[in-house]
PDB file of N, CA and C in Angstrom:
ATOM      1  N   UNK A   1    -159.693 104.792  32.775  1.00  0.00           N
ATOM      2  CA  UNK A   1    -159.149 103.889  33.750  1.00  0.00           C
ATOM      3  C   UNK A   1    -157.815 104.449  34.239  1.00  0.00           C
ATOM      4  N   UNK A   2    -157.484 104.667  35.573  1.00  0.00           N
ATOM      5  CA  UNK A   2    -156.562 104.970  36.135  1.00  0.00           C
ATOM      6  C   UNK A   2    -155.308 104.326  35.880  1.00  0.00           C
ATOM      7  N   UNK A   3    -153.923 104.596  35.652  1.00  0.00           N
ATOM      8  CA  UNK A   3    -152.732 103.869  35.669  1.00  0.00           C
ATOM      9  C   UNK A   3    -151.889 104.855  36.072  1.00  0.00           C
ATOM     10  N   UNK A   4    -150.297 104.032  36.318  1.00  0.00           N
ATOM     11  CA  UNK A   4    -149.593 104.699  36.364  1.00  0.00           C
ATOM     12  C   UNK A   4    -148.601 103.600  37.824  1.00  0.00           C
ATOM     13  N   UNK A   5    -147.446 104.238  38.450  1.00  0.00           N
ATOM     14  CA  UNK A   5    -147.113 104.107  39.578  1.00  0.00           C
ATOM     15  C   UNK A   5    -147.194 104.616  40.735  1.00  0.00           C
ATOM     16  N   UNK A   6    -147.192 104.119  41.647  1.00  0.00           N
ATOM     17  CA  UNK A   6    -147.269 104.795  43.064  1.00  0.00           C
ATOM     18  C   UNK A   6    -146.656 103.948  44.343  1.00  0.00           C
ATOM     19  N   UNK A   7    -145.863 104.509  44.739  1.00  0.00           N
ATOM     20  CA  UNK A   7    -144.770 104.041  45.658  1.00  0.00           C
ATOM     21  C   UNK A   7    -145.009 104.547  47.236  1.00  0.00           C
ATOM     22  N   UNK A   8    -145.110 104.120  48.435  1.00  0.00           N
ATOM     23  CA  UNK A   8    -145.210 104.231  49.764  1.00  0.00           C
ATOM     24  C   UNK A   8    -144.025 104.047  50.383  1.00  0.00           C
ATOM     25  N   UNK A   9    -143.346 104.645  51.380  1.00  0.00           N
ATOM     26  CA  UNK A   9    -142.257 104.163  52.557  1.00  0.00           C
ATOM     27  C   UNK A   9    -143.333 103.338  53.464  1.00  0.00           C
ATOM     28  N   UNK A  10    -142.339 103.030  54.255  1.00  0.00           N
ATOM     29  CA  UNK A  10    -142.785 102.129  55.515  1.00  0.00           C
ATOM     30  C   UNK A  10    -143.670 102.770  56.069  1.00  0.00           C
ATOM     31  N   UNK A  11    -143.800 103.900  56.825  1.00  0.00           N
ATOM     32  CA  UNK A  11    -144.652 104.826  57.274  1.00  0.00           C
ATOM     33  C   UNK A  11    -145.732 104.932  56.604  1.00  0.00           C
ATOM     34  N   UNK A  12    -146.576 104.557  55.373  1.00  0.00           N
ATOM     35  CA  UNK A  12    -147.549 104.811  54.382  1.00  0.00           C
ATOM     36  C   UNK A  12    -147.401 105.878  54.088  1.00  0.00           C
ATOM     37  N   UNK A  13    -146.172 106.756  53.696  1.00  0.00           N
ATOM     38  CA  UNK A  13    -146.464 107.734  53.209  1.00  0.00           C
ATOM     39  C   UNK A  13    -146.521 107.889  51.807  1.00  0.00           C
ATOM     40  N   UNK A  14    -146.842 108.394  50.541  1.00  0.00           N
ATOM     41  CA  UNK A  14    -146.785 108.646  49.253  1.00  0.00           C
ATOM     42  C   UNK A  14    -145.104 109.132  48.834  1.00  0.00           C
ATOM     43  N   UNK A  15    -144.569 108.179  48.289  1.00  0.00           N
ATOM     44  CA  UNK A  15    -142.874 109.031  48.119  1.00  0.00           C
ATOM     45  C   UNK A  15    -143.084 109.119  46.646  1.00  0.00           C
ATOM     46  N   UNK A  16    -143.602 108.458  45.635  1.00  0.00           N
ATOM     47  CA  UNK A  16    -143.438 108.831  44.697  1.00  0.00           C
ATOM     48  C   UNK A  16    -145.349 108.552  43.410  1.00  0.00           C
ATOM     49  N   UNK A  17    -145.260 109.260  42.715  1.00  0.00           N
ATOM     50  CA  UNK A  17    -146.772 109.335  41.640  1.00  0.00           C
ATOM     51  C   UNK A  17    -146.391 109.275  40.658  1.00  0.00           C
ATOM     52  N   UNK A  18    -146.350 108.384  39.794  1.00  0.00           N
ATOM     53  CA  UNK A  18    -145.895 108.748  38.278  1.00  0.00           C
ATOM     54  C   UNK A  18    -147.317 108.479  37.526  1.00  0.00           C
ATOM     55  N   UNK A  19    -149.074 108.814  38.154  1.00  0.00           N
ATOM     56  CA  UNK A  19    -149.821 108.179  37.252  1.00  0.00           C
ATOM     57  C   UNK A  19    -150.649 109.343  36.910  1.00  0.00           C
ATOM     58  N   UNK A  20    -149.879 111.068  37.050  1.00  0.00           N
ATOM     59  CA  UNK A  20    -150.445 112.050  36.253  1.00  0.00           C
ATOM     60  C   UNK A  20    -149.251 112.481  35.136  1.00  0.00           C
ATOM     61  N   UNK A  21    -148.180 111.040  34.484  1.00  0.00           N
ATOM     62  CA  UNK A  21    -147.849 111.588  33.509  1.00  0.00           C
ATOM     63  C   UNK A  21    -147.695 110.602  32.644  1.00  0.00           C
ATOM     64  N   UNK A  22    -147.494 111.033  31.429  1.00  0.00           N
ATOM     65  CA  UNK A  22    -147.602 110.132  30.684  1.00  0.00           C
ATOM     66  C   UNK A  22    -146.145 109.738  30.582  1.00  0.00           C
ATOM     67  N   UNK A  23    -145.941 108.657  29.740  1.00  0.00           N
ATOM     68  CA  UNK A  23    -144.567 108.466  29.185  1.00  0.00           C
ATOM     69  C   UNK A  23    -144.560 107.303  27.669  1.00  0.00           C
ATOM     70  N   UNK A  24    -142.997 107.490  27.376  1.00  0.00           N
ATOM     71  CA  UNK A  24    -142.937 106.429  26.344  1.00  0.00           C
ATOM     72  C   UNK A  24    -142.204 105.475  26.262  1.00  0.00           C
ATOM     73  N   UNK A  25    -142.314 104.870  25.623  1.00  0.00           N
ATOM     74  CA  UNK A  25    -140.701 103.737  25.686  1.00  0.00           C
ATOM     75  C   UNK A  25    -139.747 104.278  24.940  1.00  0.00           C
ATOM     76  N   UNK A  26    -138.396 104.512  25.508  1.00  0.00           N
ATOM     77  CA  UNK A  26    -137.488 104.586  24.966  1.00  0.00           C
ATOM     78  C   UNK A  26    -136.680 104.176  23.849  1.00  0.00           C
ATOM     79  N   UNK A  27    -136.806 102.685  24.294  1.00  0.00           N
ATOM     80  CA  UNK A  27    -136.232 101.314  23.906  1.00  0.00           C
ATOM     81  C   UNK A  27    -135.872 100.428  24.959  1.00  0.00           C
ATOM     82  N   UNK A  28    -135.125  99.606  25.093  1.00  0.00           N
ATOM     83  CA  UNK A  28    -134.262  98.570  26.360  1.00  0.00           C
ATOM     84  C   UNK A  28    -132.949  98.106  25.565  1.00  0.00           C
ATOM     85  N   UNK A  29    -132.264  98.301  27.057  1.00  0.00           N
ATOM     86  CA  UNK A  29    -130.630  97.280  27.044  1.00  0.00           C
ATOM     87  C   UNK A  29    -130.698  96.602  27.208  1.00  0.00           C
ATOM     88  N   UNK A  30    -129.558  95.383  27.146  1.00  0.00           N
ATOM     89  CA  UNK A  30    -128.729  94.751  27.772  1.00  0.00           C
ATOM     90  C   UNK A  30    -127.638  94.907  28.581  1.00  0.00           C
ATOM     91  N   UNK A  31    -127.484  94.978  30.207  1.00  0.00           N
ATOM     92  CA  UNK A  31    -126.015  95.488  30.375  1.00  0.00           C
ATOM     93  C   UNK A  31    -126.134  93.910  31.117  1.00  0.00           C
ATOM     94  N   UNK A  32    -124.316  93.756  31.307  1.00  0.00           N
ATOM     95  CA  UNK A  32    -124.399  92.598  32.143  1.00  0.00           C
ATOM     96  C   UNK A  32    -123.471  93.712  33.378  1.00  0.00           C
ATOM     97  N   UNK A  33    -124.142  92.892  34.232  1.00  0.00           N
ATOM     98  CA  UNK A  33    -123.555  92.874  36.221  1.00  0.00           C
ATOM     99  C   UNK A  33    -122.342  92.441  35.881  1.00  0.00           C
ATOM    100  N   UNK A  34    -121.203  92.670  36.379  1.00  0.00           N
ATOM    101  CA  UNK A  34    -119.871  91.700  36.894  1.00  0.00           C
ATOM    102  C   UNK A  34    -120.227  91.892  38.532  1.00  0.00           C
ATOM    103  N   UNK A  35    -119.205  90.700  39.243  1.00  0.00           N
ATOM    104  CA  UNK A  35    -119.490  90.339  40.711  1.00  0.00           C
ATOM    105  C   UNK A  35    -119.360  91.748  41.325  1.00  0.00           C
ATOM    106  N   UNK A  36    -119.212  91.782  42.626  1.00  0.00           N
ATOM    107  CA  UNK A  36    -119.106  92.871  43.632  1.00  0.00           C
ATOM    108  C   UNK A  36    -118.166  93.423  43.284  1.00  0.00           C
ATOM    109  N   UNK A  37    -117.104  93.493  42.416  1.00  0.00           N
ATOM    110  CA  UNK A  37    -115.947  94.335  42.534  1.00  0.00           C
ATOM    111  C   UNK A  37    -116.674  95.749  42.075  1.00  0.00           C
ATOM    112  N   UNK A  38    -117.259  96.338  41.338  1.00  0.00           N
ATOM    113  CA  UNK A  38    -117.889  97.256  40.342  1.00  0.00           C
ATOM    114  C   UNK A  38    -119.062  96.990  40.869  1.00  0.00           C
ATOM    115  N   UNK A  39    -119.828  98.059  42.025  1.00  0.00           N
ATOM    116  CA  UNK A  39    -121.262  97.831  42.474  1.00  0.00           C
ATOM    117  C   UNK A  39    -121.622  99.002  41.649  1.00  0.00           C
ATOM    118  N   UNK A  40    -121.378 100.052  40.574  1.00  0.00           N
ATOM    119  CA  UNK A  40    -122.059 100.682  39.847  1.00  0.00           C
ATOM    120  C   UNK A  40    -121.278 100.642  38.022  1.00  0.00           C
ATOM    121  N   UNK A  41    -122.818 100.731  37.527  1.00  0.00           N
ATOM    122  CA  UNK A  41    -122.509 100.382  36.204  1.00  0.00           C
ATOM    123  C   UNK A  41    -123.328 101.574  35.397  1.00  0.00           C
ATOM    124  N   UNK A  42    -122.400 102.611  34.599  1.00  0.00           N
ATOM    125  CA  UNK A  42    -122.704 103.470  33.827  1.00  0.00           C
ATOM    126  C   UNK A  42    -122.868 102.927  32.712  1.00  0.00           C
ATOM    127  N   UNK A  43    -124.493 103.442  32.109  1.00  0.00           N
ATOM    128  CA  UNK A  43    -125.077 102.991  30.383  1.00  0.00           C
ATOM    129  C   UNK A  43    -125.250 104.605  29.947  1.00  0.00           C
ATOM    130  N   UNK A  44    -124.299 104.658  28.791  1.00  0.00           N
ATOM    131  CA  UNK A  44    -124.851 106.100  27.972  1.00  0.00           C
ATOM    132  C   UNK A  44    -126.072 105.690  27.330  1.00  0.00           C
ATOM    133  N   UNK A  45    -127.271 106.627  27.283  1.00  0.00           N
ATOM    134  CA  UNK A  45    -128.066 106.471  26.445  1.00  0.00           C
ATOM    135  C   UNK A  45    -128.525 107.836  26.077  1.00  0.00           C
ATOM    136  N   UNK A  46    -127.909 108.262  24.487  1.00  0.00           N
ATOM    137  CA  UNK A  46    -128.388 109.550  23.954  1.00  0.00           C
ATOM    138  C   UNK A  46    -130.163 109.890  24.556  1.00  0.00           C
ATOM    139  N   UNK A  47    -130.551 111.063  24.917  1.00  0.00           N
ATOM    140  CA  UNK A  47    -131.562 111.828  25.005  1.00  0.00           C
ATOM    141  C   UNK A  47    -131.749 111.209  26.544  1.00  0.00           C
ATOM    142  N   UNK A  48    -131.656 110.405  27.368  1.00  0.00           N
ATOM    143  CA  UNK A  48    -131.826 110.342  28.484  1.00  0.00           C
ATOM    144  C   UNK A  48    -131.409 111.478  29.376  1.00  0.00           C
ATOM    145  N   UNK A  49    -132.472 111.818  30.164  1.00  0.00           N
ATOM    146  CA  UNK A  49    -132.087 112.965  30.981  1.00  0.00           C
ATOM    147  C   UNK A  49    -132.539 112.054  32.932  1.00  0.00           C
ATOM    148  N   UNK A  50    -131.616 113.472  33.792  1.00  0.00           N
ATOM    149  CA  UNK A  50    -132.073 112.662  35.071  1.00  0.00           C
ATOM    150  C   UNK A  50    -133.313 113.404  35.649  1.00  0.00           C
ATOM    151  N   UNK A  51    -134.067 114.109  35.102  1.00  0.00           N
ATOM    152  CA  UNK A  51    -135.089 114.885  35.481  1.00  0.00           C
ATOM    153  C   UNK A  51    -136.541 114.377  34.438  1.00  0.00           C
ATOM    154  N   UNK A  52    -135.998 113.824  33.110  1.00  0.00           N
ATOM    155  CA  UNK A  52    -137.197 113.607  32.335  1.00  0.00           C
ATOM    156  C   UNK A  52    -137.183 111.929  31.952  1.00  0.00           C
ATOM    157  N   UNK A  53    -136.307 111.409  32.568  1.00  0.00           N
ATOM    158  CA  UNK A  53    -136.262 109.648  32.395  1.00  0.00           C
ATOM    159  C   UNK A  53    -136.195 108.914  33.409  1.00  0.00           C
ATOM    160  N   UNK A  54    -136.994 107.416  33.091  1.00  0.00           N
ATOM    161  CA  UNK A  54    -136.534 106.880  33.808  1.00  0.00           C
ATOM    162  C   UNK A  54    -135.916 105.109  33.719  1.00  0.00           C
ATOM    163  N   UNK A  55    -135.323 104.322  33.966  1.00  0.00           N
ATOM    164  CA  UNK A  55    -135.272 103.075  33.620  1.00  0.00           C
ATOM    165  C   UNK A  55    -135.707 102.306  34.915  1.00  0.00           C
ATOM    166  N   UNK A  56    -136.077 100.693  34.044  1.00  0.00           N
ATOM    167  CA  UNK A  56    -136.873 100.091  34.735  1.00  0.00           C
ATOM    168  C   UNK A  56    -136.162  98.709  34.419  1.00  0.00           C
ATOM    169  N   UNK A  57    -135.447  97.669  35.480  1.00  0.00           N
ATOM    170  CA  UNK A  57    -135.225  96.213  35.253  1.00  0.00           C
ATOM    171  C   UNK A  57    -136.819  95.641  35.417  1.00  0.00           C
ATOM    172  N   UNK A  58    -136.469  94.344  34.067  1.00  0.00           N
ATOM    173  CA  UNK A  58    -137.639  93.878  33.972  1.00  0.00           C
ATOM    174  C   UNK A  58    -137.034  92.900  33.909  1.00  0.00           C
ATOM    175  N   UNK A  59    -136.265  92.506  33.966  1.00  0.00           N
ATOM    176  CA  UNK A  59    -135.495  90.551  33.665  1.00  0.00           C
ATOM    177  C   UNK A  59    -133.985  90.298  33.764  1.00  0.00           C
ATOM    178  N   UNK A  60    -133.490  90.051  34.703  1.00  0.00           N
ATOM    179  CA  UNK A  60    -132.340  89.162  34.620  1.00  0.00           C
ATOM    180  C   UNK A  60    -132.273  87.532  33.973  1.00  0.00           C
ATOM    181  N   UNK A  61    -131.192  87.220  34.150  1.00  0.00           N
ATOM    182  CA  UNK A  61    -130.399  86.287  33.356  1.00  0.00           C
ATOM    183  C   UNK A  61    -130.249  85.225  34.187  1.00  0.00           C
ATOM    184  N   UNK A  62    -130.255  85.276  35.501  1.00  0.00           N
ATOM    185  CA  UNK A  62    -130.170  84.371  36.849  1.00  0.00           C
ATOM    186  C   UNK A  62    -131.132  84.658  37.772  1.00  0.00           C
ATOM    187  N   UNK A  63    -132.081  83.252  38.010  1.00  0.00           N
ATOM    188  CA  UNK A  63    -133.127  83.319  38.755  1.00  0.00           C
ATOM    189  C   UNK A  63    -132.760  83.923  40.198  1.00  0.00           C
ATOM    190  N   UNK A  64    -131.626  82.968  40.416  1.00  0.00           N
ATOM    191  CA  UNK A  64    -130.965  83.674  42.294  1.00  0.00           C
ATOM    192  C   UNK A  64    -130.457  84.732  42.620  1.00  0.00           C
ATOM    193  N   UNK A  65    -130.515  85.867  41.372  1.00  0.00           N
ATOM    194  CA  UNK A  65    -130.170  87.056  41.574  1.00  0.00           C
ATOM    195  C   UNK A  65    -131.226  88.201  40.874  1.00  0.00           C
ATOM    196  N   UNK A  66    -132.002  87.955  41.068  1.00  0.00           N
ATOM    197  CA  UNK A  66    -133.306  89.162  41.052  1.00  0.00           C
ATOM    198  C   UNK A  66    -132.686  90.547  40.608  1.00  0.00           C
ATOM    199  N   UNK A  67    -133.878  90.893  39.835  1.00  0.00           N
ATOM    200  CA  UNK A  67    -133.902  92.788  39.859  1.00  0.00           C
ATOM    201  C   UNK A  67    -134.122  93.134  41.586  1.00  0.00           C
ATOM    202  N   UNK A  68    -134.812  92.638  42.158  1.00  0.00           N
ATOM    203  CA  UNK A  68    -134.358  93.713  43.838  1.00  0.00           C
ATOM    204  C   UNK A  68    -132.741  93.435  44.101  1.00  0.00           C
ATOM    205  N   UNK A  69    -132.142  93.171  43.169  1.00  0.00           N
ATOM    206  CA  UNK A  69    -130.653  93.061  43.942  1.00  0.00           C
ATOM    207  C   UNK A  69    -129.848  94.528  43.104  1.00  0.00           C
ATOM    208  N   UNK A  70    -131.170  95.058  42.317  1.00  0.00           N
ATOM    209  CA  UNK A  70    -130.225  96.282  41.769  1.00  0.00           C
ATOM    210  C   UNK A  70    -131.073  97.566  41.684  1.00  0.00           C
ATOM    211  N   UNK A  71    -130.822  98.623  40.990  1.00  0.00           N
ATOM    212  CA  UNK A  71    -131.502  99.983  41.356  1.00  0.00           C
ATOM    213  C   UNK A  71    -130.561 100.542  40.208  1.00  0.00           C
ATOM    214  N   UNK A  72    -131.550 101.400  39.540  1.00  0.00           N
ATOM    215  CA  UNK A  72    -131.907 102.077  38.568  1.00  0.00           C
ATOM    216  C   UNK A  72    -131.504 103.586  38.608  1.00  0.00           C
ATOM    217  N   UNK A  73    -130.695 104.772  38.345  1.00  0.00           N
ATOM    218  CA  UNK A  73    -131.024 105.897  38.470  1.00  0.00           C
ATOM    219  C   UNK A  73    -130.907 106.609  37.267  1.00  0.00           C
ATOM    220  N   UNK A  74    -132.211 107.500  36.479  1.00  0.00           N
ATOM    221  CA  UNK A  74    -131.377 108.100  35.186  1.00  0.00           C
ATOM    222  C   UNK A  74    -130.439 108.859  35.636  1.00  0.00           C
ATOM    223  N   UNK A  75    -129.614 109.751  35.182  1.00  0.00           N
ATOM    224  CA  UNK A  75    -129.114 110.677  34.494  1.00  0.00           C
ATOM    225  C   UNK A  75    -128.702 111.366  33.443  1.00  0.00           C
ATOM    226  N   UNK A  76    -128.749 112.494  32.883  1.00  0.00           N
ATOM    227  CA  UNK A  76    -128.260 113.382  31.835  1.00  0.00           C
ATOM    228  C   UNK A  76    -127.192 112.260  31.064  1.00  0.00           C
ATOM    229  N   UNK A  77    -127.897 111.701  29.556  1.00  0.00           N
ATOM    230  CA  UNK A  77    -127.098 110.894  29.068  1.00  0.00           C
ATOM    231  C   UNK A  77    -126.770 109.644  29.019  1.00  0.00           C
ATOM    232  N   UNK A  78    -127.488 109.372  29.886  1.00  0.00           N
ATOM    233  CA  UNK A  78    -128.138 107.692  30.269  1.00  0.00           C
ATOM    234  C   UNK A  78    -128.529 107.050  31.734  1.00  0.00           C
ATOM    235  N   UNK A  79    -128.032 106.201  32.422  1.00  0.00           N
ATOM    236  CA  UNK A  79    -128.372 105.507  33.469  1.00  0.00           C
ATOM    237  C   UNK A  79    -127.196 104.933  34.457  1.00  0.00           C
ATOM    238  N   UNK A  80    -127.576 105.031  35.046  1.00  0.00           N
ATOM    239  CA  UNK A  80    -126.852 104.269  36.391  1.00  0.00           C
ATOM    240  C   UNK A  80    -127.427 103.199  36.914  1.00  0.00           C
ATOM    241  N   UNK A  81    -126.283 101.850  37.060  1.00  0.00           N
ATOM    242  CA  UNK A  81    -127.437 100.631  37.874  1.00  0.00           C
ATOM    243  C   UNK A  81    -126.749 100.294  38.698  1.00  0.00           C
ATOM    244  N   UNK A  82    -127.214 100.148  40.006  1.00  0.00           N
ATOM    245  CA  UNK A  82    -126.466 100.186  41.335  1.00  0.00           C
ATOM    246  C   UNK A  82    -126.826  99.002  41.786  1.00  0.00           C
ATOM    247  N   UNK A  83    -125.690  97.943  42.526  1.00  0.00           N
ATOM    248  CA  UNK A  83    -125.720  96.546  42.535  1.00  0.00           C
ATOM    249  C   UNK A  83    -125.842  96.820  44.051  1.00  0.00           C
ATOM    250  N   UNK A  84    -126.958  96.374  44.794  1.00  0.00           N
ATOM    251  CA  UNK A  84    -127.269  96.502  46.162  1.00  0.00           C
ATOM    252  C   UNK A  84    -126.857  95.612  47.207  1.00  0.00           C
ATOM    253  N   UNK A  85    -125.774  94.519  46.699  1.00  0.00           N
ATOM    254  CA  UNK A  85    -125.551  93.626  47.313  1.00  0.00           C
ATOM    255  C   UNK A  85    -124.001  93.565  47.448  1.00  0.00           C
ATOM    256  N   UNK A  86    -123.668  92.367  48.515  1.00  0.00           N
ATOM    257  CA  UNK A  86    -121.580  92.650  48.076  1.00  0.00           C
ATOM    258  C   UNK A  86    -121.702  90.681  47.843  1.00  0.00           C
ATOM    259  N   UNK A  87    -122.690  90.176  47.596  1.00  0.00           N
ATOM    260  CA  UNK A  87    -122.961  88.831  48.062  1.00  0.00           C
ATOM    261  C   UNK A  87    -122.857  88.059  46.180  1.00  0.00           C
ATOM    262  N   UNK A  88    -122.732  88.990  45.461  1.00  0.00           N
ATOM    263  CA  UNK A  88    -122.840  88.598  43.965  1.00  0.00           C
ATOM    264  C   UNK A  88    -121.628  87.734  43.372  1.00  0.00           C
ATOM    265  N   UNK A  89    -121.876  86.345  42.980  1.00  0.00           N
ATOM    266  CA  UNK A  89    -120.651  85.645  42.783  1.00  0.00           C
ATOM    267  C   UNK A  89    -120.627  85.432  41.249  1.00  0.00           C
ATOM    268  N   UNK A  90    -121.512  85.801  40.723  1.00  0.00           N
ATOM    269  CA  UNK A  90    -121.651  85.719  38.928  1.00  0.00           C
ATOM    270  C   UNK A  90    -122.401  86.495  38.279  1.00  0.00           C
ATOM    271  N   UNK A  91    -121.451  86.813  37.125  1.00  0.00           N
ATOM    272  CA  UNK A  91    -122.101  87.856  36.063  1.00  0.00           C
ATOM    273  C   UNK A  91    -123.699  87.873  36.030  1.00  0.00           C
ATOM    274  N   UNK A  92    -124.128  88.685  35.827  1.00  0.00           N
ATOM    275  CA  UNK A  92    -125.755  88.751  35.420  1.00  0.00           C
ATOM    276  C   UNK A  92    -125.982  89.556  34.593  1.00  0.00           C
ATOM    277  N   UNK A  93    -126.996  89.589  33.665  1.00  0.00           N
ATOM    278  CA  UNK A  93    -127.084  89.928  32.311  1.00  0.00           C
ATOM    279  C   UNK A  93    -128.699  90.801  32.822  1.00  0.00           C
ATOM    280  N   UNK A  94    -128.669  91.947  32.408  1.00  0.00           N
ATOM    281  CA  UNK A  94    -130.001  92.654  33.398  1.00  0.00           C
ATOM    282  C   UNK A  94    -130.370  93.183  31.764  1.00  0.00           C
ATOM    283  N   UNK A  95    -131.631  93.197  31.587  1.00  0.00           N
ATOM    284  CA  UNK A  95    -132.422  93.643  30.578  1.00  0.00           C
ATOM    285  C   UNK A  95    -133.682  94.714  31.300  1.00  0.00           C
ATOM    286  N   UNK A  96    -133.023  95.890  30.394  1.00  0.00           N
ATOM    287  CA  UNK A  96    -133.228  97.223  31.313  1.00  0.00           C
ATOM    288  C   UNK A  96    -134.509  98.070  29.925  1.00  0.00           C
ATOM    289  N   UNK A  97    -135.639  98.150  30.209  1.00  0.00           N
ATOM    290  CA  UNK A  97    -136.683  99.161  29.835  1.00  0.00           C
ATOM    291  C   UNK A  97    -136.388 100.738  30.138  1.00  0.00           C
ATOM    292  N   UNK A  98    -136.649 101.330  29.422  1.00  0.00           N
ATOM    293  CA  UNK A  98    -135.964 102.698  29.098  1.00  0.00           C
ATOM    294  C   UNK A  98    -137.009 103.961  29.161  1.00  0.00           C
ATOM    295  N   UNK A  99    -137.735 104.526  30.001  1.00  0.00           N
ATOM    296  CA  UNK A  99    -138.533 105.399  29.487  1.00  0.00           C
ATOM    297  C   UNK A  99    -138.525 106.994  29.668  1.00  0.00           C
ATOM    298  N   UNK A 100    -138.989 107.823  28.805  1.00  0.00           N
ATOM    299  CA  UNK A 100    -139.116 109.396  29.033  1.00  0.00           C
ATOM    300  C   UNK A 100    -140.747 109.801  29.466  1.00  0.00           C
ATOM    301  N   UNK A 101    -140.745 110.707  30.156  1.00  0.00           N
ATOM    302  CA  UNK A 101    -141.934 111.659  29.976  1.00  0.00           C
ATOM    303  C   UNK A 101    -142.465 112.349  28.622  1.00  0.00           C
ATOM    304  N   UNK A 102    -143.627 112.421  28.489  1.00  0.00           N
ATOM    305  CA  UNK A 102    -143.718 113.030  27.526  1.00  0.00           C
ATOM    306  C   UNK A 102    -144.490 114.776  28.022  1.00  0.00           C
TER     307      UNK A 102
END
């Protein structure tokens, strides 16, 4: 049975395939959001790389502020979570899934 992800732009084009690799769970955080002052929030996480990881929000803490209000990037050593909004008036507590390639 087929799995995996697969992502389209507007155009239907294919931007991203993640369902010819495998992966594992890392583990998951907790980071919390503070308001708009700080729209990026650095998480060290030993063995995270930005070429062989990736993280994934799966649950906030406040219904009126969604995971589409943030974005994910690994890098070498852990993660970056980028607050996409300037409209944020309270902390949010983001519970972040962690994964590598294998």
């Amino acid at each position: 049975m087929a799995q995996g992800v697969q992502c389209w732009d507007a155009a239907g084009n294919l931007v991203a395939d993640i369902g010819d690799y495998n992966c594992r769970l890392l583990g998951s955080v907790n980071i919390t959001s503070p308001t708009a002052a700080n729209p990026v929030i650095t998480t060290a996480v030993s063995g995270m790389t930005g070429a062989g990881s990736f993280a994934v929000i799966v649950a906030t803490s406040n219904a009126a502020y969604g995971a589409n209000l943030y974005a994910c990037r690994a890098v070498d050593g852990g993660f970056n979570t980028y607050l996409l909004t300037t409209s944020l008036s309270v902390a949010v507590t983001l519970t972040v899934y962690l994964y590598g390639f294998i």
